[in-house]
N, C-alpha and C. Protein backbone atom coordinates (compact mmCIF):
# COMPACT_ATOMS: atom_id res chain seq x y z
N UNK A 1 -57.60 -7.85 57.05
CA UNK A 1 -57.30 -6.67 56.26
C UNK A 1 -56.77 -7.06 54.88
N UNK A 2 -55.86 -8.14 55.06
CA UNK A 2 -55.77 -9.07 53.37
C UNK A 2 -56.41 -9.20 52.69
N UNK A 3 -57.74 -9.85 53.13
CA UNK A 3 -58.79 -9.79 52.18
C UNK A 3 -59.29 -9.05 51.31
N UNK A 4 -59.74 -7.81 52.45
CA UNK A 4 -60.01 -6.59 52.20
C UNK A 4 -59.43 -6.05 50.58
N UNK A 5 -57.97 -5.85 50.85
CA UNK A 5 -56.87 -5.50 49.82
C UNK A 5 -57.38 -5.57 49.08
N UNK A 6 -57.18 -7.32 48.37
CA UNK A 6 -57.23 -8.40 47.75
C UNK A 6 -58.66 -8.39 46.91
N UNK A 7 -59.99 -7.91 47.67
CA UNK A 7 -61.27 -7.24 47.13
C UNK A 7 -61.16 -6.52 46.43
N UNK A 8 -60.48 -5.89 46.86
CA UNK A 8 -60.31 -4.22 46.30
C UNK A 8 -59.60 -4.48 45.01
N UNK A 9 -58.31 -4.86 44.71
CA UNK A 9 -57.50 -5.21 43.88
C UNK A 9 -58.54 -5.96 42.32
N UNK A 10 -59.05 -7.32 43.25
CA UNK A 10 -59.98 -7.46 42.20
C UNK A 10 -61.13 -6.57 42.06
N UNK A 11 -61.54 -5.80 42.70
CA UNK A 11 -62.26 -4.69 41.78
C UNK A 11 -61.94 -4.03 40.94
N UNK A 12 -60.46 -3.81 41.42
CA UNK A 12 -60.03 -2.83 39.90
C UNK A 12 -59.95 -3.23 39.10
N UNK A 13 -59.35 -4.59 39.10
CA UNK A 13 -59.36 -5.32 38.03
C UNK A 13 -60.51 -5.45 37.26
N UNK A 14 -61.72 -5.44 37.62
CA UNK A 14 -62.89 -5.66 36.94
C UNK A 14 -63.13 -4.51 36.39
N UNK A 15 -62.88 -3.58 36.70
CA UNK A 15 -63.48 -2.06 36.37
C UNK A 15 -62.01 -1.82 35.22
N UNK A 16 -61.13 -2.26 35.67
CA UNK A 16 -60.11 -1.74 34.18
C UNK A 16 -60.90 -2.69 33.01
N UNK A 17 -60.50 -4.45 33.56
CA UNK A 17 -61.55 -5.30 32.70
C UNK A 17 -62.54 -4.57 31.53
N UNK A 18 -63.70 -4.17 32.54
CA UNK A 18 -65.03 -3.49 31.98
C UNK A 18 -64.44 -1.87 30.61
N UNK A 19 -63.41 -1.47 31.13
CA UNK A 19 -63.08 -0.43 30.23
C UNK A 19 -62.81 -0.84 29.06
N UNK A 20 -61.85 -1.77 28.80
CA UNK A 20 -61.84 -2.37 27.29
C UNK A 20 -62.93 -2.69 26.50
N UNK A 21 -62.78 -1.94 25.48
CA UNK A 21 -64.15 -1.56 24.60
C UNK A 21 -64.28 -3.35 23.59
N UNK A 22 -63.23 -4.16 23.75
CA UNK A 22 -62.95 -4.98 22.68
C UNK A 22 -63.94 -6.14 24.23
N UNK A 23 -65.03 -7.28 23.67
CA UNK A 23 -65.03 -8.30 24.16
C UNK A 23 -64.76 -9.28 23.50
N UNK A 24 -64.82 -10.69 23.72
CA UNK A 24 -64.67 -12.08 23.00
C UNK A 24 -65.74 -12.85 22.12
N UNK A 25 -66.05 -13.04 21.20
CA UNK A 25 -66.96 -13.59 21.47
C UNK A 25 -66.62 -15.38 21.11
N UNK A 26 -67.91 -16.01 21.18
CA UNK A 26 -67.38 -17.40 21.16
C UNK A 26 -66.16 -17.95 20.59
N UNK A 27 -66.10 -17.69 19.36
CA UNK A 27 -65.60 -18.39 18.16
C UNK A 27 -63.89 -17.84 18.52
N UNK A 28 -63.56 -16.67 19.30
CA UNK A 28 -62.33 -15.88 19.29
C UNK A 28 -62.15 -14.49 18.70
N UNK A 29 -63.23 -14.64 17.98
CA UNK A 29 -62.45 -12.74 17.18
C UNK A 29 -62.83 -11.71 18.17
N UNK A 30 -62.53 -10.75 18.77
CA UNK A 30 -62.33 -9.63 19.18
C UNK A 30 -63.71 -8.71 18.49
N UNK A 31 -64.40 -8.51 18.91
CA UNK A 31 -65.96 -7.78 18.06
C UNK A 31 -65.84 -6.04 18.44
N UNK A 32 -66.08 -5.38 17.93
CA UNK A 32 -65.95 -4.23 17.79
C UNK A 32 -66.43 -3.13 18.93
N UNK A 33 -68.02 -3.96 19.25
CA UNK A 33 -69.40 -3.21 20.02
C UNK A 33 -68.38 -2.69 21.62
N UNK A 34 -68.66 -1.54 21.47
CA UNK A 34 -68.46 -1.41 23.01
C UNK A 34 -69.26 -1.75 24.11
N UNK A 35 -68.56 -2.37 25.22
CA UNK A 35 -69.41 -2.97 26.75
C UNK A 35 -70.19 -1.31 27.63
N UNK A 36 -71.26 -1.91 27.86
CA UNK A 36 -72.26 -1.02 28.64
C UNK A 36 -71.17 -0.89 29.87
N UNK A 37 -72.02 0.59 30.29
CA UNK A 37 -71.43 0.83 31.39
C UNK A 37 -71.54 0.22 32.98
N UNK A 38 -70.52 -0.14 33.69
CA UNK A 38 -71.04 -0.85 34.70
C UNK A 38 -71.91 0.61 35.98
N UNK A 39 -73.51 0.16 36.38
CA UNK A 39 -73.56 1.43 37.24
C UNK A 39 -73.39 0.76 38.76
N UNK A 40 -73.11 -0.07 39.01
CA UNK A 40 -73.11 -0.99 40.22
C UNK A 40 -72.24 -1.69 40.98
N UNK A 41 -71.34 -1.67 42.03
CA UNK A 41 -70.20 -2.70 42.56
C UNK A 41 -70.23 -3.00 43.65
N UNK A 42 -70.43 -4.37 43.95
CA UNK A 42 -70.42 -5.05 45.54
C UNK A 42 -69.42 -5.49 45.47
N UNK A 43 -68.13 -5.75 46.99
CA UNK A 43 -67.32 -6.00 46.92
C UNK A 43 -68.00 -6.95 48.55
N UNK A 44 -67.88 -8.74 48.61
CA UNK A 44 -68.43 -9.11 49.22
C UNK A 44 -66.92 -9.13 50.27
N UNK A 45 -66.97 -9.92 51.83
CA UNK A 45 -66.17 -9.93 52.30
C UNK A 45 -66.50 -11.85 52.81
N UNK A 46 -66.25 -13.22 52.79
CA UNK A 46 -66.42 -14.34 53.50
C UNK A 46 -65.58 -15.52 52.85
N UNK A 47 -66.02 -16.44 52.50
CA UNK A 47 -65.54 -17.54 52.11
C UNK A 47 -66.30 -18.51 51.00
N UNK A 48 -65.61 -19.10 49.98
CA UNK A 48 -66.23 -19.76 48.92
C UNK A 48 -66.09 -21.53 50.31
N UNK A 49 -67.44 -22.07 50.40
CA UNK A 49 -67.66 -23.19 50.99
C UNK A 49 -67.33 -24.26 49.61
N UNK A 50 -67.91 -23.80 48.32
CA UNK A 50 -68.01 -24.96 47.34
C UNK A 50 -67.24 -23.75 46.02
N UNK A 51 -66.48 -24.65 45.33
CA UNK A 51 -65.98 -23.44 44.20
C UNK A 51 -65.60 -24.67 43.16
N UNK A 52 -66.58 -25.03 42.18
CA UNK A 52 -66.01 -26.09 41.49
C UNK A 52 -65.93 -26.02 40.05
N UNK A 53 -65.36 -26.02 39.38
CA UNK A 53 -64.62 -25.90 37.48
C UNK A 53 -64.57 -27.04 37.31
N UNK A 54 -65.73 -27.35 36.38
CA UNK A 54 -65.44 -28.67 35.42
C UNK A 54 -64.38 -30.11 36.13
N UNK A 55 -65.24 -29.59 37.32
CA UNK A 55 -64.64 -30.99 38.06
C UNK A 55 -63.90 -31.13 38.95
N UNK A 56 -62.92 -29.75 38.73
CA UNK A 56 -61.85 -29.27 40.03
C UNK A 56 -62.18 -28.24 40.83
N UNK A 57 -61.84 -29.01 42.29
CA UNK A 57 -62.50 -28.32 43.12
C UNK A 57 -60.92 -26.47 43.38
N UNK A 58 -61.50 -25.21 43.63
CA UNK A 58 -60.59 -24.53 43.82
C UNK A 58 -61.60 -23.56 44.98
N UNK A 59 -60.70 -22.82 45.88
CA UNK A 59 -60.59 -22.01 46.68
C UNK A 59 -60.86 -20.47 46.18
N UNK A 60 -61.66 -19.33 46.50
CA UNK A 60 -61.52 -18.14 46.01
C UNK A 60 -61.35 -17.69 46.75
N UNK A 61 -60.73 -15.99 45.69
CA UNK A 61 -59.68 -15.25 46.79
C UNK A 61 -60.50 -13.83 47.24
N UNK A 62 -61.86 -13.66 46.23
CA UNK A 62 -62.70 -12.51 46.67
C UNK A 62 -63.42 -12.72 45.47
N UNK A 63 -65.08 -12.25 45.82
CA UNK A 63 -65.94 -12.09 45.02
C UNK A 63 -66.70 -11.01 45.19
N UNK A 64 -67.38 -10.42 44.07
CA UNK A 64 -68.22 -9.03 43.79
C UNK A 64 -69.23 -9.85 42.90
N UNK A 65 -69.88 -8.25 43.04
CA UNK A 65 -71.18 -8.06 41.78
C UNK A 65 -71.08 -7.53 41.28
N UNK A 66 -71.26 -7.13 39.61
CA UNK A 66 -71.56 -5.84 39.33
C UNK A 66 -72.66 -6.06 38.41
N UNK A 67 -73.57 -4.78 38.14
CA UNK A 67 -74.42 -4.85 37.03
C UNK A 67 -74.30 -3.77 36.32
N UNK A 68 -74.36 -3.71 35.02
CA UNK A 68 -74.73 -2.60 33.60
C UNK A 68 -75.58 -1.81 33.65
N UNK A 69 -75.61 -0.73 32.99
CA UNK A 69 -76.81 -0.08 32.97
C UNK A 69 -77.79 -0.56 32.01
N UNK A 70 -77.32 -1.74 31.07
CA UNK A 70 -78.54 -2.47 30.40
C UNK A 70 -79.45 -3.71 31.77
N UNK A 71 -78.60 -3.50 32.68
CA UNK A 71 -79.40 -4.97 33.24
C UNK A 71 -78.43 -5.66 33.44
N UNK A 72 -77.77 -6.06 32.97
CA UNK A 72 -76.80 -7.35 32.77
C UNK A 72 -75.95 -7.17 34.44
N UNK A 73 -75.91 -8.70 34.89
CA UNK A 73 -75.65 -9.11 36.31
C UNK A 73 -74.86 -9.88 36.18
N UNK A 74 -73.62 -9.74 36.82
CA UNK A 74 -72.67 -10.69 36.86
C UNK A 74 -72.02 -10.87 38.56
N UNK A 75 -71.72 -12.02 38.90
CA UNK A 75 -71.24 -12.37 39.64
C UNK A 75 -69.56 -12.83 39.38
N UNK A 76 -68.98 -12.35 40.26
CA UNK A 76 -67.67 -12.49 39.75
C UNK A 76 -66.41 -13.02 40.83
N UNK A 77 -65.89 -14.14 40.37
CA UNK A 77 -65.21 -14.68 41.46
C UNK A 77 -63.53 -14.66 41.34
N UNK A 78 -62.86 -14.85 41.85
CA UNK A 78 -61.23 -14.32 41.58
C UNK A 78 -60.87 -15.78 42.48
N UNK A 79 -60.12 -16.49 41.59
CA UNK A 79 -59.74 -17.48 41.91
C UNK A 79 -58.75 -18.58 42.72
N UNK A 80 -58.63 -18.51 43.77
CA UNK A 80 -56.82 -18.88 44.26
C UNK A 80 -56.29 -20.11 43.57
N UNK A 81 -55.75 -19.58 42.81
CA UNK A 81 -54.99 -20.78 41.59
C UNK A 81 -53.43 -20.37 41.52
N UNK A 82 -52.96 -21.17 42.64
CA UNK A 82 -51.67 -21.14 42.65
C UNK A 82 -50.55 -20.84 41.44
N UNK A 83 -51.14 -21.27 40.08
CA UNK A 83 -50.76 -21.58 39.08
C UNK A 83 -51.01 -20.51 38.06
N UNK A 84 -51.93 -19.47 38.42
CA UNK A 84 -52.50 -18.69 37.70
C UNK A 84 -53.44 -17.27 38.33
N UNK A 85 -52.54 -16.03 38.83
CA UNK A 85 -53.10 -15.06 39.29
C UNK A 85 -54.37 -14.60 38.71
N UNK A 86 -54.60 -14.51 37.13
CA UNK A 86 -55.83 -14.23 36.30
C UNK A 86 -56.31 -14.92 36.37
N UNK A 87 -56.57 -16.20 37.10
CA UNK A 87 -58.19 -16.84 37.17
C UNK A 87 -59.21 -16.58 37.86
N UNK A 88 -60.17 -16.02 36.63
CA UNK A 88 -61.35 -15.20 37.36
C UNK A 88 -62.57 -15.75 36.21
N UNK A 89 -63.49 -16.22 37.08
CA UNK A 89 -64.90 -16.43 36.79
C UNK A 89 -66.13 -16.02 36.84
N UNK A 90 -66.80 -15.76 36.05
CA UNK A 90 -68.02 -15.15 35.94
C UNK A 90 -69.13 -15.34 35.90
N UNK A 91 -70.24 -15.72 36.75
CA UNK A 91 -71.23 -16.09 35.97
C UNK A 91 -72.54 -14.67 35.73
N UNK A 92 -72.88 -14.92 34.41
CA UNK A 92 -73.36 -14.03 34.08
C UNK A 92 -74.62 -14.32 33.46
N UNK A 93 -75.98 -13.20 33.77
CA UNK A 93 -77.34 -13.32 33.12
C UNK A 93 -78.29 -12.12 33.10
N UNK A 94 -79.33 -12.12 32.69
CA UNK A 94 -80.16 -10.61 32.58
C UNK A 94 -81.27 -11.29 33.30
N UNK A 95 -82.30 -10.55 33.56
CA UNK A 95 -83.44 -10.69 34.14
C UNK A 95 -83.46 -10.88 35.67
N UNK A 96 -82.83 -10.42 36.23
CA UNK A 96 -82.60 -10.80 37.79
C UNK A 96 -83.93 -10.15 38.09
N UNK A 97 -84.32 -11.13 39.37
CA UNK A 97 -85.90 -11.23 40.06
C UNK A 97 -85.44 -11.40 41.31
N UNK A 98 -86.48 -10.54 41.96
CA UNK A 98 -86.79 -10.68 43.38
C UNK A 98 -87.97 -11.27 44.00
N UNK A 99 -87.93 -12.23 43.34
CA UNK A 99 -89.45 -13.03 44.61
C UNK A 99 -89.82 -12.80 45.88
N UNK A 100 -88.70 -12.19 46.41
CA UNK A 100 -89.30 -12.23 47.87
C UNK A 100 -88.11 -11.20 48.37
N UNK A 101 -88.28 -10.47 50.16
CA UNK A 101 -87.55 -9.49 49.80
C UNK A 101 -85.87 -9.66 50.20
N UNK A 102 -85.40 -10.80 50.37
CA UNK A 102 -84.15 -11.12 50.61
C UNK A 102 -83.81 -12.41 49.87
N UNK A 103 -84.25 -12.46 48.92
CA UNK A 103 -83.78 -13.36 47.89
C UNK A 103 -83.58 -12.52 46.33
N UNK A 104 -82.71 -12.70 45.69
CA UNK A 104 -82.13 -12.67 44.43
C UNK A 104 -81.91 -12.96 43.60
N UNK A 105 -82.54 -13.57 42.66
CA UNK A 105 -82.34 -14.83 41.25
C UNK A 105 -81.86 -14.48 40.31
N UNK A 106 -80.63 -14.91 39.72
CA UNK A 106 -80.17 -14.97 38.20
C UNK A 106 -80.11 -15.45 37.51
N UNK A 107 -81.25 -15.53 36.51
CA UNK A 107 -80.66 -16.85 35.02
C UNK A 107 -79.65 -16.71 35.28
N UNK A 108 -78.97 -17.84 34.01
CA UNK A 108 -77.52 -17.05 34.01
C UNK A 108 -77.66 -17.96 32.03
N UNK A 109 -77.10 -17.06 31.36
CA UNK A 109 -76.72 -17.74 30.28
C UNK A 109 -75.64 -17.72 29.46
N UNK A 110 -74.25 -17.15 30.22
CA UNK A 110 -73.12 -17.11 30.21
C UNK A 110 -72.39 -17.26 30.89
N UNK A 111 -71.15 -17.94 30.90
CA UNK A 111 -69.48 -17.93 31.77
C UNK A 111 -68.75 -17.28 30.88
N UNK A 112 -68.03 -16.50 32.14
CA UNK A 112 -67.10 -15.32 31.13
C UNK A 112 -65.49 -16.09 31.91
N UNK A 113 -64.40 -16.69 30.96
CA UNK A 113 -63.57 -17.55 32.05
C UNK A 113 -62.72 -16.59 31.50
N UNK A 114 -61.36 -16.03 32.40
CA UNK A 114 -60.33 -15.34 32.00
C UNK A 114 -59.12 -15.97 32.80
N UNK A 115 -58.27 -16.26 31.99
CA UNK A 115 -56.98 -16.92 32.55
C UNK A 115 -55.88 -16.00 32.11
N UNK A 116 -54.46 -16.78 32.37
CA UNK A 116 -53.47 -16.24 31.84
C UNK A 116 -52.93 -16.80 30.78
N UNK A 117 -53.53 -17.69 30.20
CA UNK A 117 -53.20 -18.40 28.86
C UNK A 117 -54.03 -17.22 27.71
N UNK A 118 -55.47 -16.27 27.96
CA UNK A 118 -56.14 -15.78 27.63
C UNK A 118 -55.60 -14.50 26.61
N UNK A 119 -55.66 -14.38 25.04
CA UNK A 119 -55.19 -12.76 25.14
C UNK A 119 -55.88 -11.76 25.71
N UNK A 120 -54.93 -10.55 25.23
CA UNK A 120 -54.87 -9.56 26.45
C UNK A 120 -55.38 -8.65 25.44
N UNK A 121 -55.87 -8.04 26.34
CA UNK A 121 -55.98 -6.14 25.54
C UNK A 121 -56.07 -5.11 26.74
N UNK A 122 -55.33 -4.44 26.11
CA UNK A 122 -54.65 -3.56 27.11
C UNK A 122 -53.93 -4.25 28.56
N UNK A 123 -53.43 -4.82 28.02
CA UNK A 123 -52.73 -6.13 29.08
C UNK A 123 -53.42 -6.85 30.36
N UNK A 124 -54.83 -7.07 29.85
CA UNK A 124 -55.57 -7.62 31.04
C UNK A 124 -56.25 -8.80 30.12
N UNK A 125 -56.38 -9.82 30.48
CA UNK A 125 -56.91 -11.34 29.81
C UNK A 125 -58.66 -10.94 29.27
N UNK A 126 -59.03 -10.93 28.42
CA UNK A 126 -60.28 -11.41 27.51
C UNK A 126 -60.75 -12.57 28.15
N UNK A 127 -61.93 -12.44 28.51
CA UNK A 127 -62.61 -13.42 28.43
C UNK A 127 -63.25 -14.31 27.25
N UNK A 128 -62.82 -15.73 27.89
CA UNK A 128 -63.86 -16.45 27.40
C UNK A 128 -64.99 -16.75 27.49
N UNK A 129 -65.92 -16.52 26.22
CA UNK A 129 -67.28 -16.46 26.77
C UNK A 129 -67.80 -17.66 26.52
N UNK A 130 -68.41 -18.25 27.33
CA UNK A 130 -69.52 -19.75 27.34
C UNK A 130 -70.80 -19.55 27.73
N UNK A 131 -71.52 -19.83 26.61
CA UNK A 131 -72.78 -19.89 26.43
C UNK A 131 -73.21 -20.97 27.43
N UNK A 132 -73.92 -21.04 28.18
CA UNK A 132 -74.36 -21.82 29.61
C UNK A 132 -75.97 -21.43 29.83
N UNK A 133 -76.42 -22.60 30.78
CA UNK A 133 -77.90 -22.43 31.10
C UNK A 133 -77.41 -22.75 32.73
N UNK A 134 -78.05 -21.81 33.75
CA UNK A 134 -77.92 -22.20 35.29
C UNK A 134 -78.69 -21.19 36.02
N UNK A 135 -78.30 -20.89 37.10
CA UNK A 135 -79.16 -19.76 38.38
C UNK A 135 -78.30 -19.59 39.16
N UNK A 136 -78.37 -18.50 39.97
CA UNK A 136 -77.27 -17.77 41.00
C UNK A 136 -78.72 -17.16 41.83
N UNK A 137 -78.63 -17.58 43.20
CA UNK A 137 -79.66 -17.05 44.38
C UNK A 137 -78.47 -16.70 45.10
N UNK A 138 -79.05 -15.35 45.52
CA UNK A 138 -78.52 -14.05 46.39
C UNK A 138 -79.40 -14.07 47.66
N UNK A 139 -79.06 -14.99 49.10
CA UNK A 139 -79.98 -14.07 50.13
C UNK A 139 -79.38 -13.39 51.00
N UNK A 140 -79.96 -12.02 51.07
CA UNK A 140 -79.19 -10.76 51.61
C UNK A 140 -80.00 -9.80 50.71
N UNK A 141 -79.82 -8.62 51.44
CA UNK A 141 -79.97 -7.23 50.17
C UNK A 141 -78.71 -6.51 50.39
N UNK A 142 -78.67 -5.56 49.25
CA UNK A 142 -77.53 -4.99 48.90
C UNK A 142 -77.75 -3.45 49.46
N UNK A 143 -79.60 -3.36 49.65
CA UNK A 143 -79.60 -1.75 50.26
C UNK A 143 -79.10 -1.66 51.72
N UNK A 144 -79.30 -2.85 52.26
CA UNK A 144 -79.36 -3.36 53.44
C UNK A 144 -77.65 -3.19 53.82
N UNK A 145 -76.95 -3.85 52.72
CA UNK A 145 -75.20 -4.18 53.12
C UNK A 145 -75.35 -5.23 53.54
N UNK A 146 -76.33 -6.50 53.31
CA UNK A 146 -76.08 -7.61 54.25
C UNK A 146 -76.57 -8.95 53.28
N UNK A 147 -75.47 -9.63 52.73
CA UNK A 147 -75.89 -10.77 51.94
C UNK A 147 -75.14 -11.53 52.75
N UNK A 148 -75.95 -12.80 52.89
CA UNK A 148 -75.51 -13.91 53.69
C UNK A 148 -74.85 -15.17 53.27
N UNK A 149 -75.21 -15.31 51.69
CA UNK A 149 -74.82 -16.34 50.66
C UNK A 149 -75.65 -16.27 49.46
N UNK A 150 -74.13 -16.63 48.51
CA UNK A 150 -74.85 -16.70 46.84
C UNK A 150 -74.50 -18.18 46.71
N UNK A 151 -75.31 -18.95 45.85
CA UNK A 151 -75.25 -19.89 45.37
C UNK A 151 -75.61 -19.85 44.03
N UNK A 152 -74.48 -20.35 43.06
CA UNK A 152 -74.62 -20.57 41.45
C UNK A 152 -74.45 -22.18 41.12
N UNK A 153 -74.93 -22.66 40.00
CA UNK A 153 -74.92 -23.39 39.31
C UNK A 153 -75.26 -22.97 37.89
N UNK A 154 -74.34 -23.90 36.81
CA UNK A 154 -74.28 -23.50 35.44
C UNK A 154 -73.81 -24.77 35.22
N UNK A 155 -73.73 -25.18 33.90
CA UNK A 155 -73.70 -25.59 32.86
C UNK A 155 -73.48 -25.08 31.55
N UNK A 156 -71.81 -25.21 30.90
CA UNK A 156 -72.37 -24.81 29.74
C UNK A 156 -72.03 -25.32 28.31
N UNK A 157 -72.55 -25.13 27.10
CA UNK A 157 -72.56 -26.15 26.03
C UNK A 157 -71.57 -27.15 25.78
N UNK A 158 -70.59 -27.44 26.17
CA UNK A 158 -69.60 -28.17 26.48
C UNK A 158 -69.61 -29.26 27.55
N UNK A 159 -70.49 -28.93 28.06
CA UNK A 159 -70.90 -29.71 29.36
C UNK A 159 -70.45 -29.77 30.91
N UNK A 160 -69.72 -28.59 30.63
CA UNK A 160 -68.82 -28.56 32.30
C UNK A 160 -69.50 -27.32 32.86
N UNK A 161 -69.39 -27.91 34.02
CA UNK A 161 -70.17 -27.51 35.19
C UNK A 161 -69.45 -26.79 35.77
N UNK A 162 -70.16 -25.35 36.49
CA UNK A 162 -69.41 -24.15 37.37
C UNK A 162 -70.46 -24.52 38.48
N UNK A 163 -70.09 -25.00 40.24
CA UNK A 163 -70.92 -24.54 41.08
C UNK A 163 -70.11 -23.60 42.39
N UNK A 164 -71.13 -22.40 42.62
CA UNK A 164 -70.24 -21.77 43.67
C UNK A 164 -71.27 -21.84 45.01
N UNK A 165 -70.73 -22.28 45.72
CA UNK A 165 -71.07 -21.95 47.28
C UNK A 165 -70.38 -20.96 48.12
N UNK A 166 -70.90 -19.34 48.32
CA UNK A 166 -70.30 -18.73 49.12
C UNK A 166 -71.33 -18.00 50.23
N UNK A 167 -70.38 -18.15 51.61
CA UNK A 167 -70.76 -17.66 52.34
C UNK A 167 -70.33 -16.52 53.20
N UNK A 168 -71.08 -15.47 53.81
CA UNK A 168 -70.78 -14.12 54.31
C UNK A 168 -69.82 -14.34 55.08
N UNK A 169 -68.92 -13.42 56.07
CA UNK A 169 -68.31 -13.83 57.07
C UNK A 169 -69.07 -12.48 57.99
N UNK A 170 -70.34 -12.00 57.47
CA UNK A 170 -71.07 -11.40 58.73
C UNK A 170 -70.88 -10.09 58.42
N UNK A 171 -69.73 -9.49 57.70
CA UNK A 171 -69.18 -8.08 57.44
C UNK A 171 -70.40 -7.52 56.61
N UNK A 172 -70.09 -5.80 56.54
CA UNK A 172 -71.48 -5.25 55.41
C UNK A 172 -70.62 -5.75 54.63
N UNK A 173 -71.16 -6.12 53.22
CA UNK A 173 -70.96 -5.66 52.05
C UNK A 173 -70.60 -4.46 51.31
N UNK A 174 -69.57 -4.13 50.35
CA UNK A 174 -69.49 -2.43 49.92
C UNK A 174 -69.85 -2.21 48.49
N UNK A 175 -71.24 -1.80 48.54
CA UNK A 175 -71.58 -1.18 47.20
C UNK A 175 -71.54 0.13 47.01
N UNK A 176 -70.89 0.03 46.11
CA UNK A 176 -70.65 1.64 45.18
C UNK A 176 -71.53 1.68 44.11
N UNK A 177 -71.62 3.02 43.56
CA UNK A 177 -72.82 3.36 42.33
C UNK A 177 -71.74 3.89 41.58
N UNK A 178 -71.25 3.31 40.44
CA UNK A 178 -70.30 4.07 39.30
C UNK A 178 -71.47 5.35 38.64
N UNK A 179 -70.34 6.53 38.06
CA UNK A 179 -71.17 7.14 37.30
C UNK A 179 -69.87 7.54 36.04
N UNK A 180 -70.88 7.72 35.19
CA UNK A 180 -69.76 8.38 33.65
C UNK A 180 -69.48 9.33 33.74
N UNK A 181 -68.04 9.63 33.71
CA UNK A 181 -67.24 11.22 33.68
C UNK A 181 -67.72 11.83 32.25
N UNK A 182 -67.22 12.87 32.14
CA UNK A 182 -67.20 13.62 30.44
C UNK A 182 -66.45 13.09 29.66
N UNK A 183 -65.28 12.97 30.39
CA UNK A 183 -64.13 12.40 29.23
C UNK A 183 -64.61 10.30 29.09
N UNK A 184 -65.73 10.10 29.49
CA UNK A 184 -66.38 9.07 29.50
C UNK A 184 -65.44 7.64 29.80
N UNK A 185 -64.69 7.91 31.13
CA UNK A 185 -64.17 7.01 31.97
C UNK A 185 -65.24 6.86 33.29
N UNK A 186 -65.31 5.45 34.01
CA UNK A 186 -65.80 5.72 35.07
C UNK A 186 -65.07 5.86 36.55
N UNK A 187 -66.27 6.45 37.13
CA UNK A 187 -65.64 7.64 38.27
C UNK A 187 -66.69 6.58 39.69
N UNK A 188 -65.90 5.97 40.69
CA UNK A 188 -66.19 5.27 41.42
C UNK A 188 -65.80 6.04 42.74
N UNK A 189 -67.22 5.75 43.68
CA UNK A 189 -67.23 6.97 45.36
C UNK A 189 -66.37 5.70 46.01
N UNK A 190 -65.69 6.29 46.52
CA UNK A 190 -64.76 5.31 47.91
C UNK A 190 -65.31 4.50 48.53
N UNK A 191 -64.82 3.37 48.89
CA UNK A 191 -65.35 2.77 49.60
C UNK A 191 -65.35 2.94 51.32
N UNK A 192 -66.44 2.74 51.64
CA UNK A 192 -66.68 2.99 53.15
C UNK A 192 -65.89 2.51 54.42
């Protein structure tokens, strides 16, 4: 039921995250463009087998999906870093493909890293964004509620390496469909 929480918790976090109209971009300045809306949220339930940062191996504490209404797919991992409650990783890409019907592919050509060294807006850490080349395979479907394991690898211009190995612990999966209120906050159905 910890886990559970702990999912949940980092969902909100992602969805307050996603509200801040300000992102990062490489260099540090704060860019103006507001972030697409997220229409999509998996909140997975198992265990990271492999979770590795530029060399150090770490433990995660819950991972999701979400995607934009442009497309844009991110995988998102929440980190157990004794040292640092905001460590949360992202790997992120457009063009997701389905080759087959329980497989899932993501370029990926970004890491979005957010720490607590990170500034804040609206008191939640900015990501750092890293330009990266890698893939994230999903087998499971999400109409289904049943992903069994994602596997990512990245690389990015710096040369450090993100790989994640996670696996199901058998539970559904909980995807929600965000939609835009009037007062243009988003409005998320309960989870099941």
């Amino acid at each position: 039921m910890r886990l559970c929480w702990q999912a949940l918790a980092v969902a909100a976090n992602f969805f307050a995250a996603l509200s801040v109209a300000h992102s990062e971009e490489r260099i540090g300045a704060p860019s103006k463009r507001e972030e697409p809306v997220t229409i999509v949220l998996a909140v997975m339930s198992g265990k990271c087998t492999t979770l590795k940062i530029a060399g150090r191996d770490y433990r995660c504490r819950a991972i999701a999906f979400f995607q934009t209404e442009e497309g844009r797919a991110n995988f998102v991992i929440a980190l157990d870093d004794p040292t640092d409650n905001n460590h949360i990783i992202t790997f992120s890409g457009d063009n997701g493909r389905r080759p087959q019907d329980d497989l899932y592919e993501l370029p990926i050509d970004r890491m979005l890293v957010r720490s607590k060294d990170r500034p804040k807006a609206d008191g939640l850490p900015v990501p750092l964004v890293e330009l990266s080349a890698g893939m994230c395979k999903q087998l499971g479907v999400f109409a289904t509620r049943q992903v069994s394991s994602i596997s990512c690898s990245a690389v990015d211009i710096k040369g450090q390496k993100y790989d994640l190995q996670y696996e199901s612990d058998g539970s559904p999966i909980k995807v929600r469909r965000v939609r835009q209120t009037q007062a243009g906050r988003p409005a998320i159905s309960p989870f099941d």
